[in-house]
C-alpha atoms as a PDB file:
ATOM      1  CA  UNK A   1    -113.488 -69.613 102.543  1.00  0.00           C
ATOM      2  CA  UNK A   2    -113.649 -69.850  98.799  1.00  0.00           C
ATOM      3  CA  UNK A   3    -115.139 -66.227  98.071  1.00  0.00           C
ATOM      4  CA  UNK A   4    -113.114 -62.981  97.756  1.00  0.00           C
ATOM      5  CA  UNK A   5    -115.869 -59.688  97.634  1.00  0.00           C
ATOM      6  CA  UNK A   6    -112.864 -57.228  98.812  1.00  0.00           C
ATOM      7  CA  UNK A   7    -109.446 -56.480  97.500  1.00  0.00           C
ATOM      8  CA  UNK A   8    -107.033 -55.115 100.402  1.00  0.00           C
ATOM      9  CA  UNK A   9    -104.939 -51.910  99.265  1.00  0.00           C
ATOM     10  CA  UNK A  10    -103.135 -50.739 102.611  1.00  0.00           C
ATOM     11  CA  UNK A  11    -105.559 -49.951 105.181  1.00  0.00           C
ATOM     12  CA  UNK A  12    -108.685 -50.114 102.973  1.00  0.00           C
ATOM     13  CA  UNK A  13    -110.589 -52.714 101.251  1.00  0.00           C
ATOM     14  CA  UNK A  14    -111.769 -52.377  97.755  1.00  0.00           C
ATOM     15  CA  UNK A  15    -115.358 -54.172  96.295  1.00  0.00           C
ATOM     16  CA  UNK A  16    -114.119 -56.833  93.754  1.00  0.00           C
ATOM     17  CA  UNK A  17    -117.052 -58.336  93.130  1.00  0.00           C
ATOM     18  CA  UNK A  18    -120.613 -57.638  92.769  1.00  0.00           C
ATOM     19  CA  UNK A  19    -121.912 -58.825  96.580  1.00  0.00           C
ATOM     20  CA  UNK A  20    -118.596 -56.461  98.021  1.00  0.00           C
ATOM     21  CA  UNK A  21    -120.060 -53.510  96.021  1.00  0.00           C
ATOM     22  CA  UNK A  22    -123.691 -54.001  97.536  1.00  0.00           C
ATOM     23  CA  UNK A  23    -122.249 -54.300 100.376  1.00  0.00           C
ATOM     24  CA  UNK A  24    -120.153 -50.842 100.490  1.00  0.00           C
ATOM     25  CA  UNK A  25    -123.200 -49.456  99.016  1.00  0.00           C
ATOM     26  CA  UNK A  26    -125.293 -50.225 101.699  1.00  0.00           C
ATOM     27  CA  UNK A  27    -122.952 -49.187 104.059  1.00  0.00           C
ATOM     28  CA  UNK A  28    -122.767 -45.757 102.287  1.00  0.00           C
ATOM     29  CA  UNK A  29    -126.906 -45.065 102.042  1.00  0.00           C
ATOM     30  CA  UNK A  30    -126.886 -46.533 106.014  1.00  0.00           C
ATOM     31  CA  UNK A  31    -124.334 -43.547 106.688  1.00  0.00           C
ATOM     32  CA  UNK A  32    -126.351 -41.081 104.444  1.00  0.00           C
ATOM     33  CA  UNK A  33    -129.926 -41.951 105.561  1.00  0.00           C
ATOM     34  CA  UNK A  34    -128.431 -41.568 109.670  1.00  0.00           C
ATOM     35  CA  UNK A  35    -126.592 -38.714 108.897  1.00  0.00           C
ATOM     36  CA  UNK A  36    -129.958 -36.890 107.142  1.00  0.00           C
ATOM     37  CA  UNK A  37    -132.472 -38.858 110.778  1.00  0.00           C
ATOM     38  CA  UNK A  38    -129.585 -37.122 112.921  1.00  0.00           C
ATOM     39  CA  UNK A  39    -129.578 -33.945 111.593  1.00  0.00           C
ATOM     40  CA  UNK A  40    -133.587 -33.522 112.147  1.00  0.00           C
ATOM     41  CA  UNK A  41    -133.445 -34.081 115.520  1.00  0.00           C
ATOM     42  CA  UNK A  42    -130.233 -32.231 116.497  1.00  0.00           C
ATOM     43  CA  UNK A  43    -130.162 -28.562 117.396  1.00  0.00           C
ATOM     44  CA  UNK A  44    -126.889 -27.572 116.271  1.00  0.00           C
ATOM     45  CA  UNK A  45    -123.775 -28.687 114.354  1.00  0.00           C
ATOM     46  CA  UNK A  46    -122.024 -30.538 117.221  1.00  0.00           C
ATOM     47  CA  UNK A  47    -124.800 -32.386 118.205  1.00  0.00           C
ATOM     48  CA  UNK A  48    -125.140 -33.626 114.510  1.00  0.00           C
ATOM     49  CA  UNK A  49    -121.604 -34.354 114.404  1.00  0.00           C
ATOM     50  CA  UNK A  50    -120.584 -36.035 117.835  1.00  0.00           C
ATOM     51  CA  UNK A  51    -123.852 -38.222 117.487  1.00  0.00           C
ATOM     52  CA  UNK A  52    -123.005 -39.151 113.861  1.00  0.00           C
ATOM     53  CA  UNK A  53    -119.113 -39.860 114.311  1.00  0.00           C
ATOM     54  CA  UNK A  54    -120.253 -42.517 116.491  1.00  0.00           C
ATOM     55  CA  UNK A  55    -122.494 -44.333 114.382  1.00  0.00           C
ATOM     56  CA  UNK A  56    -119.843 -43.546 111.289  1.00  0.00           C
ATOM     57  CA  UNK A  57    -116.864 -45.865 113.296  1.00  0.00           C
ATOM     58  CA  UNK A  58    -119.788 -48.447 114.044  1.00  0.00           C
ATOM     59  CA  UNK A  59    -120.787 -48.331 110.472  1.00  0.00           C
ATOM     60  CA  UNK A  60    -116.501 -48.554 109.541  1.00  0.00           C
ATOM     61  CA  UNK A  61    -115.898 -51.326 111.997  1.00  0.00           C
ATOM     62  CA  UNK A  62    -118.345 -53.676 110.316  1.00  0.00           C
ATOM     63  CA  UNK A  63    -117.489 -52.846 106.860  1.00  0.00           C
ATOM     64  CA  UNK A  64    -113.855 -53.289 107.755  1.00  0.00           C
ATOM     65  CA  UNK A  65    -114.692 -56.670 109.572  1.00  0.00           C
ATOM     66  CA  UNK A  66    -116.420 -57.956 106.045  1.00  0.00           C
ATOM     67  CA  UNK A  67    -113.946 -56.829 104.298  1.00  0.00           C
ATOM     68  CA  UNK A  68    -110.892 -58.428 106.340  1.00  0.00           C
ATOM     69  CA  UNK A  69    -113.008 -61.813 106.659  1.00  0.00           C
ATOM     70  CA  UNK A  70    -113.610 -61.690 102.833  1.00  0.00           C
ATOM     71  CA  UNK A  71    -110.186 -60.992 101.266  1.00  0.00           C
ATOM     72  CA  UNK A  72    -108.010 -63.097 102.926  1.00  0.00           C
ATOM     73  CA  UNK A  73    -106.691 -65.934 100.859  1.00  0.00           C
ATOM     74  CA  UNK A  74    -106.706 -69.821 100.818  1.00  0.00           C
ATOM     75  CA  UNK A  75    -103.851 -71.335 102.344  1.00  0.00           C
END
């Protein structure tokens, strides 16, 4: 893999280029816009919160997955 979209600074990874910075963008307005669609439907603060954790380490796992496939470097 020739590309590099994430720099890797101890456990997180860092947008280096323009594709890594839509893509942690993304991520961010996905977490945002569930966050706000949980919220409506939930009738108090835990149920906003244990359904949205959830869906936050879902949302972490695949940024974090990008990001570890995208920053490695050529051998």
């Amino acid at each position: 893999m020739k590309f590099r979209w994430f720099k890797r600074s101890g456990i997180f990874f860092i947008p280096i280029s323009i594709i890594g910075l839509i893509i942690a963008l993304t991520g961010l307005a996905c977490a945002v816009y569930l966050f706000l669609d949980i919220d409506s439907r939930s009738h108090s603060a835990s149920d906003t919160l244990i359904k949205f954790v959830f869906n936050l380490i879902i949302i972490g796992a695949v940024y974090s997955l990008i990001g570890y496939l995208t920053s490695r470097r050529n051998k």
